[in-house]
PDB file of N, CA and C in Angstrom:
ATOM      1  N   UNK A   1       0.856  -1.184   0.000  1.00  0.00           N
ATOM      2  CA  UNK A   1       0.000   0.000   0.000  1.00  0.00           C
ATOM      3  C   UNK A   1       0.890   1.232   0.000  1.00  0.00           C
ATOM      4  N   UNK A   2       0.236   2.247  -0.431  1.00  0.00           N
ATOM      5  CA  UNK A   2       0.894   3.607  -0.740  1.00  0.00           C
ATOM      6  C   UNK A   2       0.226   4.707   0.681  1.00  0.00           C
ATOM      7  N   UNK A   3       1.242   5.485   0.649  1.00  0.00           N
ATOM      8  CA  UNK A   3       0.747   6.670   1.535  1.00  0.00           C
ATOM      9  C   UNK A   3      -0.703   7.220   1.344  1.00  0.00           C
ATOM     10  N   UNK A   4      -1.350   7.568   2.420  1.00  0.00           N
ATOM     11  CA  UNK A   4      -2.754   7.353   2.543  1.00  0.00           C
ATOM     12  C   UNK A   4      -2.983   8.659   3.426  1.00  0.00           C
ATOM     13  N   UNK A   5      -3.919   9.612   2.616  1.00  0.00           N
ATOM     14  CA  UNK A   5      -4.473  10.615   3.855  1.00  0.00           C
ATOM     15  C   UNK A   5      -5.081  10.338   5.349  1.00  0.00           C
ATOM     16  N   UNK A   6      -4.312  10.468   6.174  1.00  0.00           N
ATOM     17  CA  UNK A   6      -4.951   9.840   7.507  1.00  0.00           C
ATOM     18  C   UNK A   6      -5.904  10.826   8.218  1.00  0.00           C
ATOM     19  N   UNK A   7      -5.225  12.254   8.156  1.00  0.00           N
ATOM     20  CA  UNK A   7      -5.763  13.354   9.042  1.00  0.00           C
ATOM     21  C   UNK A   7      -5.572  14.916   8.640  1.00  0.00           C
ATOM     22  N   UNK A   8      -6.158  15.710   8.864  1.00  0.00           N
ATOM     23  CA  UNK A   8      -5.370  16.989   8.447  1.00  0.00           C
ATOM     24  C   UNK A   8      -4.735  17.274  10.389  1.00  0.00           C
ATOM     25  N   UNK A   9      -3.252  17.778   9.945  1.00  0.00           N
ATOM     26  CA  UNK A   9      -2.284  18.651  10.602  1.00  0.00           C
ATOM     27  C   UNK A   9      -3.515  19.113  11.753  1.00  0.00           C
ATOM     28  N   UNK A  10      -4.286  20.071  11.582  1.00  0.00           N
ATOM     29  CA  UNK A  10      -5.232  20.641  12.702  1.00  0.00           C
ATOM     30  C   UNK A  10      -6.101  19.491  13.507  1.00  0.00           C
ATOM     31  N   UNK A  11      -6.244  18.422  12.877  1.00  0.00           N
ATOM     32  CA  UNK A  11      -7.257  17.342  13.626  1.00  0.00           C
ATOM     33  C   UNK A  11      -6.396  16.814  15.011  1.00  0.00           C
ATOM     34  N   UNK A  12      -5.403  16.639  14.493  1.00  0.00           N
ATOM     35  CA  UNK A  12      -4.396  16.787  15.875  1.00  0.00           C
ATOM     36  C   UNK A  12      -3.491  17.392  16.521  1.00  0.00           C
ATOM     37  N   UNK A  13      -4.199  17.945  17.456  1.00  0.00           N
ATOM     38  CA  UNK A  13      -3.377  19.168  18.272  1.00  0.00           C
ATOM     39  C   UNK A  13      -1.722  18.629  19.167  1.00  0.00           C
ATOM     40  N   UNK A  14      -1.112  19.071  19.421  1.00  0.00           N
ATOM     41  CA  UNK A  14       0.460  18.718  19.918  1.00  0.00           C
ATOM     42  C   UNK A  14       0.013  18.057  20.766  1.00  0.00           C
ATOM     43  N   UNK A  15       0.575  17.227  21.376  1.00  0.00           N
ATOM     44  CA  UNK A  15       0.737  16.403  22.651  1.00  0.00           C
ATOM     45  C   UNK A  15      -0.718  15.554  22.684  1.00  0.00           C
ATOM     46  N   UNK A  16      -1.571  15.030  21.457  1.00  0.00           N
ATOM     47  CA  UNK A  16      -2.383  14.062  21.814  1.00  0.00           C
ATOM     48  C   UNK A  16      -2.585  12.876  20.589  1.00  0.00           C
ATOM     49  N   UNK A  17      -3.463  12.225  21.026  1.00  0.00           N
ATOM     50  CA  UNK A  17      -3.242  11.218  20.091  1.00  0.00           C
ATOM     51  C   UNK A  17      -4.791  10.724  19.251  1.00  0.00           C
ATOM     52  N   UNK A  18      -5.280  10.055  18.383  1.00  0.00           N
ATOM     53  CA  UNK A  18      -6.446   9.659  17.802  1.00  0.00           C
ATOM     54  C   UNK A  18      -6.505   8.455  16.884  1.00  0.00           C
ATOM     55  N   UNK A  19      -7.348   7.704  17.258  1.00  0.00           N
ATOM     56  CA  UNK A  19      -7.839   6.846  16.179  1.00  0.00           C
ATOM     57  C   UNK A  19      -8.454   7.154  14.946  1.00  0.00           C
ATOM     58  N   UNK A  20      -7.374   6.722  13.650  1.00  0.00           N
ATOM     59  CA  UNK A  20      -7.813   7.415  12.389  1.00  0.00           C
ATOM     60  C   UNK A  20      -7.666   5.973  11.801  1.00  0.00           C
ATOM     61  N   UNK A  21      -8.436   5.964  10.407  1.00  0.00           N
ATOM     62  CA  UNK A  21      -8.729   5.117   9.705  1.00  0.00           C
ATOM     63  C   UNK A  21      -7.445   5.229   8.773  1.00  0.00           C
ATOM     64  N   UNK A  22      -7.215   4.398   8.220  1.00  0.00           N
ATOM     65  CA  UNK A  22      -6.246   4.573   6.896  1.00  0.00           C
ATOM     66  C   UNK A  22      -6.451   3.319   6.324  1.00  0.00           C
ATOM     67  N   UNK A  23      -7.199   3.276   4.833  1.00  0.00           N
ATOM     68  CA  UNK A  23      -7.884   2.176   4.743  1.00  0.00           C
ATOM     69  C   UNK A  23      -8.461   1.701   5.022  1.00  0.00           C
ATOM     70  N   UNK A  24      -8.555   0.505   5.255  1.00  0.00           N
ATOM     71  CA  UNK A  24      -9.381  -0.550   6.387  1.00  0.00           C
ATOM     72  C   UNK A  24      -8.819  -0.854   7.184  1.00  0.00           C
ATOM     73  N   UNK A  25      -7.383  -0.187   7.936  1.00  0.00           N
ATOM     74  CA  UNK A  25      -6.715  -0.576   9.266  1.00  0.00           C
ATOM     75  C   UNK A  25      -6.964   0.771  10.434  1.00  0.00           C
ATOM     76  N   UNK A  26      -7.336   0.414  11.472  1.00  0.00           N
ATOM     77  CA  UNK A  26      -7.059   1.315  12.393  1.00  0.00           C
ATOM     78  C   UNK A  26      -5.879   1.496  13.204  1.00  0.00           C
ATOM     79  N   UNK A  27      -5.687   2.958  12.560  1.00  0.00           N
ATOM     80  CA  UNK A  27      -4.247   3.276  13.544  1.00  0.00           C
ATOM     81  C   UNK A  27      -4.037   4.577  14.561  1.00  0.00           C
ATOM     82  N   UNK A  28      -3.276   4.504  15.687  1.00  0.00           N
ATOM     83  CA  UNK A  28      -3.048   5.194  16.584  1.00  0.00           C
ATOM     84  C   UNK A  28      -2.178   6.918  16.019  1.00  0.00           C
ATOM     85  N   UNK A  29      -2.899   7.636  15.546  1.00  0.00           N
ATOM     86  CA  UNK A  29      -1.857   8.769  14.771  1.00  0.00           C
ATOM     87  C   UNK A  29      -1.702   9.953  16.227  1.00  0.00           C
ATOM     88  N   UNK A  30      -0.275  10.377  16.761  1.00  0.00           N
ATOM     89  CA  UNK A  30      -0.002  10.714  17.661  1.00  0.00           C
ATOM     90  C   UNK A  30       0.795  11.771  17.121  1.00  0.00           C
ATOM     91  N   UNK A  31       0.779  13.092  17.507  1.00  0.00           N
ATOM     92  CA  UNK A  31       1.282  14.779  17.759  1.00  0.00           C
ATOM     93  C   UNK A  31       2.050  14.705  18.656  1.00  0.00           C
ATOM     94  N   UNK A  32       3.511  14.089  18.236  1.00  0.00           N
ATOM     95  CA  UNK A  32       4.358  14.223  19.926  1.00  0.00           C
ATOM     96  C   UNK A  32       5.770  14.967  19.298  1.00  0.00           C
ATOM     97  N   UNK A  33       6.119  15.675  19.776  1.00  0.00           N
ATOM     98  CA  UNK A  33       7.872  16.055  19.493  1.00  0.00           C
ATOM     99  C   UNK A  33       7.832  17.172  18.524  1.00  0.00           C
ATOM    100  N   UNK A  34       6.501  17.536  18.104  1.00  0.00           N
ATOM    101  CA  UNK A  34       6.646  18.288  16.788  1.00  0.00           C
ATOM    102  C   UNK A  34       6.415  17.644  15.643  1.00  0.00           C
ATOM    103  N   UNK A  35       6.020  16.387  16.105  1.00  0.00           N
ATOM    104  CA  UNK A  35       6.118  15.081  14.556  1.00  0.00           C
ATOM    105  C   UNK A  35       4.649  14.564  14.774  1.00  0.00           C
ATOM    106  N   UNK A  36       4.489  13.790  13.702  1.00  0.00           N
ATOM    107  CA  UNK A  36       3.031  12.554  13.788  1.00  0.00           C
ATOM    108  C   UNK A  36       4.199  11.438  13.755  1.00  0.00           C
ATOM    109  N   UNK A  37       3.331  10.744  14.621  1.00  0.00           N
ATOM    110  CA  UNK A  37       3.850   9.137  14.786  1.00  0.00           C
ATOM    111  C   UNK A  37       2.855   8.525  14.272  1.00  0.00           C
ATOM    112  N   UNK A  38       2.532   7.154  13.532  1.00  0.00           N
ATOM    113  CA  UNK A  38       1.689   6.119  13.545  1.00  0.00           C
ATOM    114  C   UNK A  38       1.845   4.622  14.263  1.00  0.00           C
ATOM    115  N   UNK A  39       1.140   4.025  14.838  1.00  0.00           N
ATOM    116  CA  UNK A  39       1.570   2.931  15.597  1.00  0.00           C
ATOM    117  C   UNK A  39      -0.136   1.918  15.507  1.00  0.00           C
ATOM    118  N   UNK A  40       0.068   0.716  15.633  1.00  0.00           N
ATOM    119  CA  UNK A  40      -1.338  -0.172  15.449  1.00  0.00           C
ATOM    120  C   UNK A  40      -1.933   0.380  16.819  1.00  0.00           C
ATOM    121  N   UNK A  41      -3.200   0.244  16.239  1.00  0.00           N
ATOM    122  CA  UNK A  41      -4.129   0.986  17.439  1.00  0.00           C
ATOM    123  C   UNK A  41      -4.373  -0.323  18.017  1.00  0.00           C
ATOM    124  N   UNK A  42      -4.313  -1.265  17.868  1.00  0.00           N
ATOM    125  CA  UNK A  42      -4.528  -2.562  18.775  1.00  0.00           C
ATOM    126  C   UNK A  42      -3.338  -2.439  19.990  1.00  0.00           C
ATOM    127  N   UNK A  43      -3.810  -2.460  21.391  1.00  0.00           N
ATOM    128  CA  UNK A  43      -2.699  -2.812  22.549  1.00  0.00           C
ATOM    129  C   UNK A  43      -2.550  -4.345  22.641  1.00  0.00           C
ATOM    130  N   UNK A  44      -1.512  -4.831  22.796  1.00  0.00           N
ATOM    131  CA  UNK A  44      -0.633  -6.099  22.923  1.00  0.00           C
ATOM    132  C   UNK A  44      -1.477  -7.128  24.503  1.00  0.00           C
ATOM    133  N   UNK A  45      -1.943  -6.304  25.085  1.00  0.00           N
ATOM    134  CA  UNK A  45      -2.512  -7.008  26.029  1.00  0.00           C
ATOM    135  C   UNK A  45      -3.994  -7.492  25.802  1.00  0.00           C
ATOM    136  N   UNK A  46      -4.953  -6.775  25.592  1.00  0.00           N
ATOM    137  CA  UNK A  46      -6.255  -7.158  25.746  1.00  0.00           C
ATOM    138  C   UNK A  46      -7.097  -6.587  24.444  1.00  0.00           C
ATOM    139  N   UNK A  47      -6.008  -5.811  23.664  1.00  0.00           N
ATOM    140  CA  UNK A  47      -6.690  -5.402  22.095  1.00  0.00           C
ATOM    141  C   UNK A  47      -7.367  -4.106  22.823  1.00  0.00           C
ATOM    142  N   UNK A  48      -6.780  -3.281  23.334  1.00  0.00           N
ATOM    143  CA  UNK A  48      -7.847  -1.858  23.640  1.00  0.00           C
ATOM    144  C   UNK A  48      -7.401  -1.159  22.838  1.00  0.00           C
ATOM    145  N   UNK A  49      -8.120  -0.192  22.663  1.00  0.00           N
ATOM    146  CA  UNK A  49      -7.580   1.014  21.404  1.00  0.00           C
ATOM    147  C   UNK A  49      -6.867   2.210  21.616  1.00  0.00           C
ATOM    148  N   UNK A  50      -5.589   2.029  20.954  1.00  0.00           N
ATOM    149  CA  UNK A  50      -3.918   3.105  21.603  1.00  0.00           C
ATOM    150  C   UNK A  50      -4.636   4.350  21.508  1.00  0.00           C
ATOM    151  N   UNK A  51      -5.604   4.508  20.362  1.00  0.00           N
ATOM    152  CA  UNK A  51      -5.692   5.648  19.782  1.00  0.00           C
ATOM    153  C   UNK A  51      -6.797   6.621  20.822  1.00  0.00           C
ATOM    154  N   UNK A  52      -7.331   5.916  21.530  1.00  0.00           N
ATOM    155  CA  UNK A  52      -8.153   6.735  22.706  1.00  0.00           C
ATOM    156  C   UNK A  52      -7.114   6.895  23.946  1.00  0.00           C
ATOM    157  N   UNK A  53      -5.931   6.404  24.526  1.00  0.00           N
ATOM    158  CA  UNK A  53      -5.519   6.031  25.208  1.00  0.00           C
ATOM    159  C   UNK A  53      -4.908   7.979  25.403  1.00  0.00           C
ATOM    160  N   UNK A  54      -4.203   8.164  26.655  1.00  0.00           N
ATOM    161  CA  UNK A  54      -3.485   8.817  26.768  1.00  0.00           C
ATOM    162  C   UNK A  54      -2.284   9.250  26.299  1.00  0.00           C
ATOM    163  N   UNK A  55      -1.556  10.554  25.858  1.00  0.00           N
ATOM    164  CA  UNK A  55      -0.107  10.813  25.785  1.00  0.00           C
ATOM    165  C   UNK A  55       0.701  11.751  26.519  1.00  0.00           C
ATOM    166  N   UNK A  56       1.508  11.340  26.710  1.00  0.00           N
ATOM    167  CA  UNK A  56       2.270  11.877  27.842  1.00  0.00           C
ATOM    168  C   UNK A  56       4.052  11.877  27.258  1.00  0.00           C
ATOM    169  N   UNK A  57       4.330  12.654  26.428  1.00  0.00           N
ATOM    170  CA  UNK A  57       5.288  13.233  25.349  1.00  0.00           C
ATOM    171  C   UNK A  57       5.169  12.005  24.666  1.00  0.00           C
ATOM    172  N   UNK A  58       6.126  10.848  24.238  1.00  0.00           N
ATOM    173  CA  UNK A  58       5.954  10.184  23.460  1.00  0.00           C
ATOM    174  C   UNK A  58       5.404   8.652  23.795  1.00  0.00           C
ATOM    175  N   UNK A  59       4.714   8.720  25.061  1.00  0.00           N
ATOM    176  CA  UNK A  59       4.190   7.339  25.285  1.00  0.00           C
ATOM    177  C   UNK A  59       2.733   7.449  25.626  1.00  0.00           C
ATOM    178  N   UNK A  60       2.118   6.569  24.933  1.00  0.00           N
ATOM    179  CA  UNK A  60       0.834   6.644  24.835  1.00  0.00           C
ATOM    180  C   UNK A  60       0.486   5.469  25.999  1.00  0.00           C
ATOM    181  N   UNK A  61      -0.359   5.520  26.678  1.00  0.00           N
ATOM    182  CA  UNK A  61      -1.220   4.740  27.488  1.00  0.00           C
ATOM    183  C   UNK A  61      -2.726   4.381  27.722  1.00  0.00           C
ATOM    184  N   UNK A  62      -2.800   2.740  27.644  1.00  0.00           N
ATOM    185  CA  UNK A  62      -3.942   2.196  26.515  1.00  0.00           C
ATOM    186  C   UNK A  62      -4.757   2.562  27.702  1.00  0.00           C
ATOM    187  N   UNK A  63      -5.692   2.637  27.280  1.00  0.00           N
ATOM    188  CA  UNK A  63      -7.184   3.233  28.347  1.00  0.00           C
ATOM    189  C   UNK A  63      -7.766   2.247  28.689  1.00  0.00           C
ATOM    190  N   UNK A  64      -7.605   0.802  28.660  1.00  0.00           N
ATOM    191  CA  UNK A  64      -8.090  -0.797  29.212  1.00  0.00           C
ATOM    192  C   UNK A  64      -7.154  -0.878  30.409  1.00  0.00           C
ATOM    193  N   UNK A  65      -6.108  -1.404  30.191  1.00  0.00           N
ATOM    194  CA  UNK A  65      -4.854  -1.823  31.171  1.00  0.00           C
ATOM    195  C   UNK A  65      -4.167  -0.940  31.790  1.00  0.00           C
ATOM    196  N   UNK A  66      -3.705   0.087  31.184  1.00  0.00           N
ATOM    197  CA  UNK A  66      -2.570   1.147  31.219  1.00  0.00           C
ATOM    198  C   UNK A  66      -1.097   0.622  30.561  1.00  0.00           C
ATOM    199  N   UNK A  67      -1.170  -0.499  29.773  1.00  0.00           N
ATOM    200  CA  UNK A  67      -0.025  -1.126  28.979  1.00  0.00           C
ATOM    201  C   UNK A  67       0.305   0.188  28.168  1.00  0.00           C
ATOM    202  N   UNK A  68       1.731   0.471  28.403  1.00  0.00           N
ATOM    203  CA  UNK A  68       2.513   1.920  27.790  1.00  0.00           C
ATOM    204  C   UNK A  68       2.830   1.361  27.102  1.00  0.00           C
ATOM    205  N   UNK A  69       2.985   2.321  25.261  1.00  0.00           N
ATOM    206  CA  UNK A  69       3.812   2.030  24.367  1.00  0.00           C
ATOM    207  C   UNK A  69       4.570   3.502  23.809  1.00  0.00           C
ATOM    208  N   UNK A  70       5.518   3.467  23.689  1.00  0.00           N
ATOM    209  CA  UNK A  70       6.602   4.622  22.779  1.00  0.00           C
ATOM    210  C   UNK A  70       5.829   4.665  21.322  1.00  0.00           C
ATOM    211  N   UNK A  71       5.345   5.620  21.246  1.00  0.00           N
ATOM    212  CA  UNK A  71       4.746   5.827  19.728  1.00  0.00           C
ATOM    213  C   UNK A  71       5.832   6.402  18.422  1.00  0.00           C
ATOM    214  N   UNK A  72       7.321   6.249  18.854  1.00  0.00           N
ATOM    215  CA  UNK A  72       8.646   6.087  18.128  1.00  0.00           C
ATOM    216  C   UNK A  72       8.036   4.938  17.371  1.00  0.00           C
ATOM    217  N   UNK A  73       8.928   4.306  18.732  1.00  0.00           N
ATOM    218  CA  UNK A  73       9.430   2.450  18.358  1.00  0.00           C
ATOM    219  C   UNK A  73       8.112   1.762  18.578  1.00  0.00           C
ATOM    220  N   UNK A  74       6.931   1.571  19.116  1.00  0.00           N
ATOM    221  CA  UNK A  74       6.339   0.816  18.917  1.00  0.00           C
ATOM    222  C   UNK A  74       6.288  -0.094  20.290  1.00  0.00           C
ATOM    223  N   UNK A  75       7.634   0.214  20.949  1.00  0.00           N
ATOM    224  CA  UNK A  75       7.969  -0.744  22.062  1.00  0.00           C
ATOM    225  C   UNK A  75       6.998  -0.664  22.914  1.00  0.00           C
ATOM    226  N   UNK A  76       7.280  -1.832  24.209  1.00  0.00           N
ATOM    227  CA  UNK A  76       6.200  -1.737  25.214  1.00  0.00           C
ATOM    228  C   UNK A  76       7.369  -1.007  26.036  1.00  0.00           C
ATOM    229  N   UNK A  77       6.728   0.102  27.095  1.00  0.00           N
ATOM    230  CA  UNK A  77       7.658   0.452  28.587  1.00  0.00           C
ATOM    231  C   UNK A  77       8.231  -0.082  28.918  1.00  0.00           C
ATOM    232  N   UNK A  78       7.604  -1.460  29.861  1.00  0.00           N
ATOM    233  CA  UNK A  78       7.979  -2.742  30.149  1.00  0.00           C
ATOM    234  C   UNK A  78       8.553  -3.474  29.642  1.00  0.00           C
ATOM    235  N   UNK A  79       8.778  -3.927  28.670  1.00  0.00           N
ATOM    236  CA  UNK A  79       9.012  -5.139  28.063  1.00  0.00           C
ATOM    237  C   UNK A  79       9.669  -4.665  27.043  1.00  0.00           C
ATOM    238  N   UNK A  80      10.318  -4.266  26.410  1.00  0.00           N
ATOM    239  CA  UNK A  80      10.927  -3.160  25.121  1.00  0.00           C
ATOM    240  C   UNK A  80      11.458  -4.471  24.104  1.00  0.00           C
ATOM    241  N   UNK A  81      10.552  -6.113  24.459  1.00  0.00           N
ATOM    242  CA  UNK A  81      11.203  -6.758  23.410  1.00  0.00           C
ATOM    243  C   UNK A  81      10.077  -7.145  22.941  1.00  0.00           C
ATOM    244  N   UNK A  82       8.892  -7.017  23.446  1.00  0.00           N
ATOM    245  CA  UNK A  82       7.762  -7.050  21.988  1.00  0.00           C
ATOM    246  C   UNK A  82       6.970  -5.543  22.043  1.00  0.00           C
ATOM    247  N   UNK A  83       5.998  -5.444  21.042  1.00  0.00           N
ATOM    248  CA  UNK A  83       6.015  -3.933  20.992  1.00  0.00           C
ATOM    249  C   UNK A  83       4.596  -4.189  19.502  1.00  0.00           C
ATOM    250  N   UNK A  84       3.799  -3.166  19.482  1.00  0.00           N
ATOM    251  CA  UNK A  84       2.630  -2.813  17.862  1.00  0.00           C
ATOM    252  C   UNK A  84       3.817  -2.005  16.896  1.00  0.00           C
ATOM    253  N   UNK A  85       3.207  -2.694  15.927  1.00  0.00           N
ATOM    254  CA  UNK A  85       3.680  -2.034  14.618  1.00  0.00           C
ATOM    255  C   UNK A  85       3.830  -0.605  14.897  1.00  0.00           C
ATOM    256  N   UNK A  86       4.643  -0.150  13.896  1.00  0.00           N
ATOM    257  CA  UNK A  86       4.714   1.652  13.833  1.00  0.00           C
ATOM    258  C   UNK A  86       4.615   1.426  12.086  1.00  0.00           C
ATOM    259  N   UNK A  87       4.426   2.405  11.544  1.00  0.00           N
ATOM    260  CA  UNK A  87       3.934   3.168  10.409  1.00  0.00           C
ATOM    261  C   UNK A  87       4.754   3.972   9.946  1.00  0.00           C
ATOM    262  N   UNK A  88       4.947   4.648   8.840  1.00  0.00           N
ATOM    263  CA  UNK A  88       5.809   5.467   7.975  1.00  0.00           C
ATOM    264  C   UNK A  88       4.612   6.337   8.276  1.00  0.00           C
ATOM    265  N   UNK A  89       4.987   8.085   8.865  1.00  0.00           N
ATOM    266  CA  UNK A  89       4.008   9.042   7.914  1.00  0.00           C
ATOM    267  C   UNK A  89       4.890  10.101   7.555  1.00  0.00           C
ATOM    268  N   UNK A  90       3.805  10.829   6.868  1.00  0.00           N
ATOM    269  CA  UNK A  90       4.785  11.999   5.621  1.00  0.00           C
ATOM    270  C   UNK A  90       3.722  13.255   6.020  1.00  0.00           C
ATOM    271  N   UNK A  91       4.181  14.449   5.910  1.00  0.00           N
ATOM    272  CA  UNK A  91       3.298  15.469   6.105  1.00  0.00           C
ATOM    273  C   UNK A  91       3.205  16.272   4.880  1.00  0.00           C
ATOM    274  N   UNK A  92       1.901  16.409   3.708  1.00  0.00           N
ATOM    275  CA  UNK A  92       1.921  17.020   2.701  1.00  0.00           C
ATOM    276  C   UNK A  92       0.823  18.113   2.891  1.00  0.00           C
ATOM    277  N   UNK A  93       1.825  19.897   2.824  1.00  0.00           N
ATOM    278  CA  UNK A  93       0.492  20.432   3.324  1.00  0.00           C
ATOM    279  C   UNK A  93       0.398  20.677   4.658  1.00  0.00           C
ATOM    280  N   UNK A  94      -1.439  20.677   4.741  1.00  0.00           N
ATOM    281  CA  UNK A  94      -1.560  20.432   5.797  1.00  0.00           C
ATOM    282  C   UNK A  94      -2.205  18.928   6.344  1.00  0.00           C
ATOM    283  N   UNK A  95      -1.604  18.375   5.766  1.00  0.00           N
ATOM    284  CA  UNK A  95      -2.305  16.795   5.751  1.00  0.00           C
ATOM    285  C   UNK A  95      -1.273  15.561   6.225  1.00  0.00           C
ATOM    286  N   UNK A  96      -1.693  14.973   6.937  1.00  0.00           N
ATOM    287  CA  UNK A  96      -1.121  13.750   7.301  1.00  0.00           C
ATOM    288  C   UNK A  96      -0.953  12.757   6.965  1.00  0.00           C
ATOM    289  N   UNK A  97       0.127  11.763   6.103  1.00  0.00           N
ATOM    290  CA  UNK A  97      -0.771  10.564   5.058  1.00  0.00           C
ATOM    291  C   UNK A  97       0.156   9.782   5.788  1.00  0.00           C
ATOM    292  N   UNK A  98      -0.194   8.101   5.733  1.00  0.00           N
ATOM    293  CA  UNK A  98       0.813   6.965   6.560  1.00  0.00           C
ATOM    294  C   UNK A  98       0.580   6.428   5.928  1.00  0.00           C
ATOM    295  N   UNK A  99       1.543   6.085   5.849  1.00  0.00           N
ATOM    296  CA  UNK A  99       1.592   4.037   4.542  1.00  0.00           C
ATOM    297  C   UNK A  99       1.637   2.935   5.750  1.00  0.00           C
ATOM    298  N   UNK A 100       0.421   2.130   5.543  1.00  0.00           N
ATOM    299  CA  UNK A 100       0.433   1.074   6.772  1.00  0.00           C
ATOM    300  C   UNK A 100       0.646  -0.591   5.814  1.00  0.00           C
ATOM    301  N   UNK A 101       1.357  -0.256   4.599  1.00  0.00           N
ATOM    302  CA  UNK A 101       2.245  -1.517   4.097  1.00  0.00           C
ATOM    303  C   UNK A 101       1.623  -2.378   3.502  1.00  0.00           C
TER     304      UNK A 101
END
């Protein structure tokens, strides 16, 4: 798959995060550092959704468990040896597009 409009730039304000569609996958698109991150909106523990979850600079926290992930790497807090997918995004504009592969 090719880069995909996920969001416009204004839909997400600095320091938070949202569940956006891209395609038929749901992904976690996060405003942290000055950047968009993308990461699978599925959490590794019980499948809750990253993308409602909290952010707190670059770690998002799932709103089921509180299982933290780095919306960089994908990693878990805990466990930094399994971890959700992360995403390529590109900023064209004022628009957000992610290639989810």
């Amino acid at each position: 798959m090719a880069f995909v409009r996920a969001a416009g730039v204004e839909e997400i304000p600095a320091g938070e995060i949202r569940e956006v569609k891209v395609g038929e996958k749901a992904v976690a698109l996060a405003h942290a550092n000055g950047k968009f991150f993308a990461i699978s909106n599925v959490c590794l523990h019980r499948g809750g959704p990253l993308g409602e979850g909290m952010l707190a600079g670059t770690v998002v926290t799932c709103p089921w468990h509180g299982w933290e992930f780095d919306v960089i790497t994908g990693q878990a807090c805990l466990n930094p040896g399994v971890g959700v997918e992360t995403y390529p995004t590109e900023i064209r504009g004022d628009e957000v597009f992610v290639d989810v592969g």
